[in-house]
PDB file of N, CA and C in Angstrom:
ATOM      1  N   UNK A   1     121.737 106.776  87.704  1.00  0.00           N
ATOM      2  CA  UNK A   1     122.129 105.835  88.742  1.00  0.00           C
ATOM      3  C   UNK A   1     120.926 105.608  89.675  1.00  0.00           C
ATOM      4  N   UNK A   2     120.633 104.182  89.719  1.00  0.00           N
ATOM      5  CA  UNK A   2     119.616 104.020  91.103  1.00  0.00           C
ATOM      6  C   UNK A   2     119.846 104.282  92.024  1.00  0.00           C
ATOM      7  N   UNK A   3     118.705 105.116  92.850  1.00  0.00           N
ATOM      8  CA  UNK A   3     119.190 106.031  94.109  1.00  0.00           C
ATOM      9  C   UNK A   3     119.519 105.514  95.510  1.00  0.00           C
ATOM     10  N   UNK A   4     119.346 103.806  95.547  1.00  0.00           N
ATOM     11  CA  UNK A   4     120.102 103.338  96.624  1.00  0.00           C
ATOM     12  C   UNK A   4     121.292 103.123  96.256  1.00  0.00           C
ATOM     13  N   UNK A   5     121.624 103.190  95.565  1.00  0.00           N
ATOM     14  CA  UNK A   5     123.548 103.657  94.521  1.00  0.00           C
ATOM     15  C   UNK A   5     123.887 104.747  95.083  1.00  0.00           C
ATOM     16  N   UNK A   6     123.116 105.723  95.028  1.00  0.00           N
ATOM     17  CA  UNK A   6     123.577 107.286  95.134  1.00  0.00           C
ATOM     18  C   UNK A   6     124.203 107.375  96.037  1.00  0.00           C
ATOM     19  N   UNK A   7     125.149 107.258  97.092  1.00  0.00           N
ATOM     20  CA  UNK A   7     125.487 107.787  98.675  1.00  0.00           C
ATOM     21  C   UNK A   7     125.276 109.558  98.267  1.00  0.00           C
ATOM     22  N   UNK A   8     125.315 110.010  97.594  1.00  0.00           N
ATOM     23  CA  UNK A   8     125.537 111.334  97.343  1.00  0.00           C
ATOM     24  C   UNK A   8     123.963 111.849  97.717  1.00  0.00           C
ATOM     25  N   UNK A   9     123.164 111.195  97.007  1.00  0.00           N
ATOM     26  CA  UNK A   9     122.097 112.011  96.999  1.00  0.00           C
ATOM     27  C   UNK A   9     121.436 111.176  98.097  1.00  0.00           C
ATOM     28  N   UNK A  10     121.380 109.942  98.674  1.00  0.00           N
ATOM     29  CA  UNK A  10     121.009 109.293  99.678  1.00  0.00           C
ATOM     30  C   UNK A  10     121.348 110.511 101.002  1.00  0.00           C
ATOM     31  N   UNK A  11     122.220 110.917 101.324  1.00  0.00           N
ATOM     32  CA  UNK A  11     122.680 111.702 102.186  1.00  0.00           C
ATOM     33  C   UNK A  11     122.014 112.857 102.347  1.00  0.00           C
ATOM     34  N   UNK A  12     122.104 113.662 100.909  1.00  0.00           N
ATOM     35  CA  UNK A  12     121.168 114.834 100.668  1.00  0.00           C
ATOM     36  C   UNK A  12     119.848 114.658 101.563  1.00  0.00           C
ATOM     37  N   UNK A  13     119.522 113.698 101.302  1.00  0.00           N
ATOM     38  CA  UNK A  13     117.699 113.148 101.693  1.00  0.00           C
ATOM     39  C   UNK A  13     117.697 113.043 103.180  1.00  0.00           C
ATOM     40  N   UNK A  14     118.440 112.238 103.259  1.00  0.00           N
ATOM     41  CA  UNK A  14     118.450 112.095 104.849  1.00  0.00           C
ATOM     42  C   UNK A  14     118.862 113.599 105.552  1.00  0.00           C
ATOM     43  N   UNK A  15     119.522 114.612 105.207  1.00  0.00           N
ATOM     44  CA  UNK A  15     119.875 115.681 105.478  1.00  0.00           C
ATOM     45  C   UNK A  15     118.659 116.749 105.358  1.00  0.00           C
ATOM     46  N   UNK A  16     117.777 116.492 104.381  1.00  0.00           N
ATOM     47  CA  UNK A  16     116.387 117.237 104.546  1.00  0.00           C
ATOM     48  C   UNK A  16     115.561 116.653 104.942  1.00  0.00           C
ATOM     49  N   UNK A  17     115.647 115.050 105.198  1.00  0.00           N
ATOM     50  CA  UNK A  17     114.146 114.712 106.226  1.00  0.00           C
ATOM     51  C   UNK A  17     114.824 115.190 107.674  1.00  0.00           C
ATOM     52  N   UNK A  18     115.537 115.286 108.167  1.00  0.00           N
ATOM     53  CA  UNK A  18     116.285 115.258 109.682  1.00  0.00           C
ATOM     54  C   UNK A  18     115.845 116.442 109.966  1.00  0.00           C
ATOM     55  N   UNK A  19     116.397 117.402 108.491  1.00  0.00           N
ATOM     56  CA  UNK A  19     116.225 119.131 108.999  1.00  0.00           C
ATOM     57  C   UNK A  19     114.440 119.487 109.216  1.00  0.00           C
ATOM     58  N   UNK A  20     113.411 119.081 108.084  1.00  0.00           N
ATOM     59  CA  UNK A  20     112.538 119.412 108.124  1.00  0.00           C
ATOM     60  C   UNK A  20     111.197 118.636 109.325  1.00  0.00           C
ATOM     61  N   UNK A  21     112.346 117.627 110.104  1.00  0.00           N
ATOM     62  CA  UNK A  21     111.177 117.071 111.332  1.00  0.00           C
ATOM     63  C   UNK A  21     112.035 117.580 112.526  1.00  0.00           C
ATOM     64  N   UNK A  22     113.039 118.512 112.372  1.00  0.00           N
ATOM     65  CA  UNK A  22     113.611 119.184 113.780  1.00  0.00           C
ATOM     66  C   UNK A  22     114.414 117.768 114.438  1.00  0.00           C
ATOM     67  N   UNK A  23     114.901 116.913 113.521  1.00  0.00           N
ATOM     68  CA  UNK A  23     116.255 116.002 114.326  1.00  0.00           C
ATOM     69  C   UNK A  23     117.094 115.911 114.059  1.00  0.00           C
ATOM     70  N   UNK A  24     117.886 117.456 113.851  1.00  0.00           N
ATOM     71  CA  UNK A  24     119.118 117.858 113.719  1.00  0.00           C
ATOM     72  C   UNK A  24     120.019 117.419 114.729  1.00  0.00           C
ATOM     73  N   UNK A  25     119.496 116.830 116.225  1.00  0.00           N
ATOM     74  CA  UNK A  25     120.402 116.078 116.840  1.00  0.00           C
ATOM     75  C   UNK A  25     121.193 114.945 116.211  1.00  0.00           C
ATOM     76  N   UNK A  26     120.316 114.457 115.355  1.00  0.00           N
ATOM     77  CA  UNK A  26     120.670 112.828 114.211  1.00  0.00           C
ATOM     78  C   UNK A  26     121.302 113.405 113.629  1.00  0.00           C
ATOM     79  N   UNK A  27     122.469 113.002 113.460  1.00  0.00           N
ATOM     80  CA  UNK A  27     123.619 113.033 112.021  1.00  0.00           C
ATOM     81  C   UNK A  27     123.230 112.578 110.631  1.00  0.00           C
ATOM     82  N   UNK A  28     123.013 112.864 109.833  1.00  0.00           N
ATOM     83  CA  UNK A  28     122.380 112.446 109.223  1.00  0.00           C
ATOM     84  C   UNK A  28     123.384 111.471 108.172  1.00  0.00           C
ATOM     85  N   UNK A  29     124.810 111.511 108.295  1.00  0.00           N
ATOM     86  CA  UNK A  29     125.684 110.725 107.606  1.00  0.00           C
ATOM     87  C   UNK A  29     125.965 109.037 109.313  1.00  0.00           C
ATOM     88  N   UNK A  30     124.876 109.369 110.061  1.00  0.00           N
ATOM     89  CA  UNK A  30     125.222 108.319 110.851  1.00  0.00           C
ATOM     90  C   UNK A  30     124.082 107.646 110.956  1.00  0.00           C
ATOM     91  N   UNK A  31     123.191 108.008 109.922  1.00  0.00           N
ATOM     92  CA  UNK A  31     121.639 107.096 109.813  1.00  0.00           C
ATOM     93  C   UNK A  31     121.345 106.189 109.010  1.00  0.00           C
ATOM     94  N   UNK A  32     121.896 104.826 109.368  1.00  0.00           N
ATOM     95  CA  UNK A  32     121.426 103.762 108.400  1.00  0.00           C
ATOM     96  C   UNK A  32     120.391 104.029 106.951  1.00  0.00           C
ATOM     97  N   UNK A  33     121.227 103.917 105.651  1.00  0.00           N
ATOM     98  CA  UNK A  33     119.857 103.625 104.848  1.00  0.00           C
ATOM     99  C   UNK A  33     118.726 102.257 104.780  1.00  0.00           C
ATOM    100  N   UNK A  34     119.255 101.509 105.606  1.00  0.00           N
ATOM    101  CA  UNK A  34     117.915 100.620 105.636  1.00  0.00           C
ATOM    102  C   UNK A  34     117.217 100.426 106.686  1.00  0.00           C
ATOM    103  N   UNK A  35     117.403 101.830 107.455  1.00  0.00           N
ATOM    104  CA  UNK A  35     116.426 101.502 108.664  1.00  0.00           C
ATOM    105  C   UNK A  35     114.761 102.074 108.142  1.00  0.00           C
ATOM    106  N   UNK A  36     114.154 101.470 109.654  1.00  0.00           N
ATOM    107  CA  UNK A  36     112.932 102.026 108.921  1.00  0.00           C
ATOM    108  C   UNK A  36     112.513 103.061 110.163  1.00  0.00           C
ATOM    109  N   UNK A  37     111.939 104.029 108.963  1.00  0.00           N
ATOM    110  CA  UNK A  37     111.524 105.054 108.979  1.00  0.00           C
ATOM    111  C   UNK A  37     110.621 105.501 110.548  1.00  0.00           C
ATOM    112  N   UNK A  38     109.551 104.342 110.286  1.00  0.00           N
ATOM    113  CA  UNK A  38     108.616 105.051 111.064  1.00  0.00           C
ATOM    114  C   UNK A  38     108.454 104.003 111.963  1.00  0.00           C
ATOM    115  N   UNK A  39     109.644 102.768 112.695  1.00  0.00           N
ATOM    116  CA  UNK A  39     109.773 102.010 112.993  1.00  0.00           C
ATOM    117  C   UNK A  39     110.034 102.108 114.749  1.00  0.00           C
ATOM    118  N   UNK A  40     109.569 101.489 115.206  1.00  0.00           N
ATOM    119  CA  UNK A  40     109.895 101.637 116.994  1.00  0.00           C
ATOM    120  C   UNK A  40     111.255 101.403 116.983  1.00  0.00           C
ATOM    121  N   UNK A  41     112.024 100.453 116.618  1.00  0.00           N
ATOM    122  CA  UNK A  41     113.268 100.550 116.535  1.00  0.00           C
ATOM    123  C   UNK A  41     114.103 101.276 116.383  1.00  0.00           C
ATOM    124  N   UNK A  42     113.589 102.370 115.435  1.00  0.00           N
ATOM    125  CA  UNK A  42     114.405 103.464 114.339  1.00  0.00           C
ATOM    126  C   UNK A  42     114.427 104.243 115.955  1.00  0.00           C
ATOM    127  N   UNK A  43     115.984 105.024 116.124  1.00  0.00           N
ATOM    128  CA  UNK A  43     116.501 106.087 116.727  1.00  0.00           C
ATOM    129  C   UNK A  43     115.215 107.694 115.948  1.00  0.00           C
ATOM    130  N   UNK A  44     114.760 107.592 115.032  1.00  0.00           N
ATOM    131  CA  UNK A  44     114.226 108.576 115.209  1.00  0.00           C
ATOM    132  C   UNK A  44     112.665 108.902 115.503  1.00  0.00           C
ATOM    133  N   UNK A  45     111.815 108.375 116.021  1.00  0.00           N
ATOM    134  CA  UNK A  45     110.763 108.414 116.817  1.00  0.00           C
ATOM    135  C   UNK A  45     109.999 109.166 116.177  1.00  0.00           C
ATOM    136  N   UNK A  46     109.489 108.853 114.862  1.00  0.00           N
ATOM    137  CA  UNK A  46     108.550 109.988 113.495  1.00  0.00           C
ATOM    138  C   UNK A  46     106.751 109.394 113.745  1.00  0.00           C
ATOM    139  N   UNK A  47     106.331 110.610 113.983  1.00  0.00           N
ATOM    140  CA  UNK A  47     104.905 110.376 114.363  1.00  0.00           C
ATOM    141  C   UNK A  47     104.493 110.503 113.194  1.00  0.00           C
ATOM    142  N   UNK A  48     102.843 110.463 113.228  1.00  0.00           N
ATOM    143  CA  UNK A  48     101.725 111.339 111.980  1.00  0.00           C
ATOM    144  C   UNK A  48     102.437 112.924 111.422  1.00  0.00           C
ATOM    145  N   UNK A  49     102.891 113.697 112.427  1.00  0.00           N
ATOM    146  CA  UNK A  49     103.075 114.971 112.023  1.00  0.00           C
ATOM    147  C   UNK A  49     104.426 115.029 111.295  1.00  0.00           C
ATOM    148  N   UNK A  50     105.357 113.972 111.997  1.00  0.00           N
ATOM    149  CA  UNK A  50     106.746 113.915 110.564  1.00  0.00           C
ATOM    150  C   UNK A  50     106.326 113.622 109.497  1.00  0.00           C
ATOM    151  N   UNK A  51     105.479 112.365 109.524  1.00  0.00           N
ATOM    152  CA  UNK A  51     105.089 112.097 107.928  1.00  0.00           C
ATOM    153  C   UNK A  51     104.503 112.819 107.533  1.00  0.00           C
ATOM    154  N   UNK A  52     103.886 113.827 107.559  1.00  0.00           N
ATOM    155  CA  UNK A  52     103.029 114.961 106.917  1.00  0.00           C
ATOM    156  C   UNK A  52     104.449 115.968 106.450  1.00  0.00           C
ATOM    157  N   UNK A  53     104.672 116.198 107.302  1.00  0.00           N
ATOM    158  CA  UNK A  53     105.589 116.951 107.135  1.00  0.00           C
ATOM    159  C   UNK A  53     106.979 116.251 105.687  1.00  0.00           C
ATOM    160  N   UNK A  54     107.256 115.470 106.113  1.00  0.00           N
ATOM    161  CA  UNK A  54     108.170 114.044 104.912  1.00  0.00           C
ATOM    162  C   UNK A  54     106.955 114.800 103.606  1.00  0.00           C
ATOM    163  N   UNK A  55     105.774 114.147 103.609  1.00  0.00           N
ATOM    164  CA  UNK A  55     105.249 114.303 102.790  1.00  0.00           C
ATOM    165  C   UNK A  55     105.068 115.661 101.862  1.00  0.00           C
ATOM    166  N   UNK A  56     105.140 116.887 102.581  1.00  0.00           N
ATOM    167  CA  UNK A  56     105.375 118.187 102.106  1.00  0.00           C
ATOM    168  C   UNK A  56     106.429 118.304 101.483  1.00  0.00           C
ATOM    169  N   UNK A  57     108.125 118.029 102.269  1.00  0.00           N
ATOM    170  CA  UNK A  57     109.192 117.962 101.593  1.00  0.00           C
ATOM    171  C   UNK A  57     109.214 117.451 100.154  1.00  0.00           C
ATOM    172  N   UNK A  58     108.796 116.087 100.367  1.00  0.00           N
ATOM    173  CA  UNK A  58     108.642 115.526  98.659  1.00  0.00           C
ATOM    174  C   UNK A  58     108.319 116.160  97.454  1.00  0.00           C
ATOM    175  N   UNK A  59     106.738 116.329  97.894  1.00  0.00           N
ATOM    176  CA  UNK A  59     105.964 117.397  97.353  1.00  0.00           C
ATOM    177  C   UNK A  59     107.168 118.748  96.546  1.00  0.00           C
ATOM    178  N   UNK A  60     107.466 119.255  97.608  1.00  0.00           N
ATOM    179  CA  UNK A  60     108.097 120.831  97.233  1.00  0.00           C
ATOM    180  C   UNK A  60     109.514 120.628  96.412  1.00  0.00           C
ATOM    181  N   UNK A  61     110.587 119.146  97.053  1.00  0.00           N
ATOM    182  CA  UNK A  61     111.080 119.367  96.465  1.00  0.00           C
ATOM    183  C   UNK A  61     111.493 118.435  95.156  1.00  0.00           C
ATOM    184  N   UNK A  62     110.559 117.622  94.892  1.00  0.00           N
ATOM    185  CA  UNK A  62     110.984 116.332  94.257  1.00  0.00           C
ATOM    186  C   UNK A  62     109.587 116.221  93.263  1.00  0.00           C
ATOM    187  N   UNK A  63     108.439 117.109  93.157  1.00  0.00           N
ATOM    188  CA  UNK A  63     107.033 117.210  92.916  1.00  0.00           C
ATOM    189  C   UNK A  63     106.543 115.730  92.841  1.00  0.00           C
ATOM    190  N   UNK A  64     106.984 115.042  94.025  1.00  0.00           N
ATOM    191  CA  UNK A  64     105.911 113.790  94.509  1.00  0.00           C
ATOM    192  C   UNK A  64     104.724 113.842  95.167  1.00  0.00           C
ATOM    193  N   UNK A  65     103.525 114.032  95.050  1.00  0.00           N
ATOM    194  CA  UNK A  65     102.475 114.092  95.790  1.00  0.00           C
ATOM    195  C   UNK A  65     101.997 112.503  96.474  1.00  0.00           C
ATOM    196  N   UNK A  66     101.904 112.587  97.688  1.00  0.00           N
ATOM    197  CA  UNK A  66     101.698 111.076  98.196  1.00  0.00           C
ATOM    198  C   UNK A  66     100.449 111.594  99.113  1.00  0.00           C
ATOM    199  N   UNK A  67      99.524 111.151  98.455  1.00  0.00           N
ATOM    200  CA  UNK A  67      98.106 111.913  99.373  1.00  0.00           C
ATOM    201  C   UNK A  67      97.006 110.401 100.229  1.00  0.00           C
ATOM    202  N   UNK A  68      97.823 109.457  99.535  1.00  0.00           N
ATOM    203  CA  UNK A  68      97.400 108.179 100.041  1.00  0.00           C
ATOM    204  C   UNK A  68      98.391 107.516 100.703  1.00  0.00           C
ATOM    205  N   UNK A  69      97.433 106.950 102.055  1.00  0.00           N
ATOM    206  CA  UNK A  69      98.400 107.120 103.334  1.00  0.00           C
ATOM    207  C   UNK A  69      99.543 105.420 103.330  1.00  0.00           C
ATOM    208  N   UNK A  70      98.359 104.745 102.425  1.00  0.00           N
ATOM    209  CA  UNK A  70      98.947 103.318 101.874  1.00  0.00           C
ATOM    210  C   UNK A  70     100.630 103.746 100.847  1.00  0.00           C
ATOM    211  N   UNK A  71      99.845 104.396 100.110  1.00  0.00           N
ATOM    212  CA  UNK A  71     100.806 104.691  99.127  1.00  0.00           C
ATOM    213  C   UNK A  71     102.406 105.476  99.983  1.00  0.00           C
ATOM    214  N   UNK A  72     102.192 106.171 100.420  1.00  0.00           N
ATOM    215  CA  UNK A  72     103.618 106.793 101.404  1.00  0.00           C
ATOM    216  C   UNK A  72     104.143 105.352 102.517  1.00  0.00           C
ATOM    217  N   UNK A  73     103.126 104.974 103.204  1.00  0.00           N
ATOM    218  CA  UNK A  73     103.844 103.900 103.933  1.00  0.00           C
ATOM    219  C   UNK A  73     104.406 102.548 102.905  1.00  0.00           C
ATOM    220  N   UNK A  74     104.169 102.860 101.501  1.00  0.00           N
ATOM    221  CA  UNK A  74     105.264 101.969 101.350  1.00  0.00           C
ATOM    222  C   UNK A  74     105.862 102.197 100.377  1.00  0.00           C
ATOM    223  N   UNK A  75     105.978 103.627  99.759  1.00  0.00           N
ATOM    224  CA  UNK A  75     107.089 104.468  99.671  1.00  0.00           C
ATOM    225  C   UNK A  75     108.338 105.066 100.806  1.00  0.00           C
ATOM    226  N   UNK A  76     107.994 105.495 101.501  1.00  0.00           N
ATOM    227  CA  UNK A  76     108.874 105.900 102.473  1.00  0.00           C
ATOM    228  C   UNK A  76     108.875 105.092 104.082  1.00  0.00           C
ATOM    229  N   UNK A  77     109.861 104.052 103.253  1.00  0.00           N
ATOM    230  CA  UNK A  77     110.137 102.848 104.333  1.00  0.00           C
ATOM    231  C   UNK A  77     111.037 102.923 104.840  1.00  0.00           C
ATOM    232  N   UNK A  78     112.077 102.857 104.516  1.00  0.00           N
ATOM    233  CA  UNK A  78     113.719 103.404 104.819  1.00  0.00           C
ATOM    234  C   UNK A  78     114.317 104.325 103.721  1.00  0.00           C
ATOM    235  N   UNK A  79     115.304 104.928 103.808  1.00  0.00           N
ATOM    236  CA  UNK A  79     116.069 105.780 102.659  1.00  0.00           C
ATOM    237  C   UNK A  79     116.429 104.903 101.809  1.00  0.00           C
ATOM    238  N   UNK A  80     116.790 103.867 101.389  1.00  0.00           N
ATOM    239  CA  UNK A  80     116.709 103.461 100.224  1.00  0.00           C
ATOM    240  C   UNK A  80     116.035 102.999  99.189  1.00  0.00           C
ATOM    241  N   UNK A  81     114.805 102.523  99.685  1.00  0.00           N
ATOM    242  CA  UNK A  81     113.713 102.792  99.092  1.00  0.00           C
ATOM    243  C   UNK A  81     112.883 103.937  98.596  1.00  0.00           C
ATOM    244  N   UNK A  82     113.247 104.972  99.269  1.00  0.00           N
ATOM    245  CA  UNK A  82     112.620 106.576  98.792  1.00  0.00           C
ATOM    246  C   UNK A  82     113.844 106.501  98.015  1.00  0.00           C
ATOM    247  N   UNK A  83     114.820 106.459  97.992  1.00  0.00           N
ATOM    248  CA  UNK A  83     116.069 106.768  97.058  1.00  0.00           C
ATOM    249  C   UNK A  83     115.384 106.313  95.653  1.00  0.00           C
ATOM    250  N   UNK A  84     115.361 104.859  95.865  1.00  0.00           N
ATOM    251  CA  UNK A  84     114.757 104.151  94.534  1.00  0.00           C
ATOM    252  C   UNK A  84     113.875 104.626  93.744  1.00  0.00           C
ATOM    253  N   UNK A  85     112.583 105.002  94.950  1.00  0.00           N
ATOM    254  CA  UNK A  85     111.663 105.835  94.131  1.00  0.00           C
ATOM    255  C   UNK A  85     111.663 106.741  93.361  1.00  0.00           C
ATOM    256  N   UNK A  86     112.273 107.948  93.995  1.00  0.00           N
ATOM    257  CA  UNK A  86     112.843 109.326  93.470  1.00  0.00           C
ATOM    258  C   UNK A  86     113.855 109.536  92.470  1.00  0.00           C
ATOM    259  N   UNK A  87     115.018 108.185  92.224  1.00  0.00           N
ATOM    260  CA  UNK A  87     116.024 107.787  91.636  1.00  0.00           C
ATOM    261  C   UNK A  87     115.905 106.518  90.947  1.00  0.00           C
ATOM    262  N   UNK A  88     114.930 105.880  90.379  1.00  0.00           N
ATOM    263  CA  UNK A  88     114.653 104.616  89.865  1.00  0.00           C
ATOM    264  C   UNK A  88     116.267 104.336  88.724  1.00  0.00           C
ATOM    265  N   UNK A  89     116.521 104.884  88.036  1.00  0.00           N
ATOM    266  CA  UNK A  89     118.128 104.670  87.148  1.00  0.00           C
ATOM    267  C   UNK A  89     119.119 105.324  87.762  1.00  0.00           C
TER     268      UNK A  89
END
């Protein structure tokens, strides 16, 4: 299943980016999948050090390496697009 399909595993994701940038205040079943990420708009306010951090998660748990900074900003745009990525069928 394509992973903007998934609510299951869409959730999962959003539940380990929230935990691993410390915004466990964010619900993570109350976070739009098409917001963006690293967006002034976005309720969650993700600097250089979240995305490093985003970027480790991947890494460890999904063995995505995103070491190009082009390449992650337009991979990890909103959760459904990382869904897609990680979940392409």
């Amino acid at each position: 299943m394509k992973g903007s399909l998934d609510t299951e595993f869409k959730l999962k994701l959003k539940y380990m980016i929230l935990e691993e940038c410390d915004r466990e205040e964010i619900s993570a079943s109350e976070l739009a999948d098409d917001v963006e990420l690293f967006s002034d708009q976005s309720e969650l306010e993700f600097d250089s050090v979240d995305g490093l951090q985003i970027s480790m998660l991947l890494q460890r748990h999904f063995n995505l390496r995103l070491v190009d900074p082009k390449e992650f900003r337009r991979i990890v745009t909103t959760i459904n697009n990382l869904a897609d990525h990680l979940q392409p069928e």
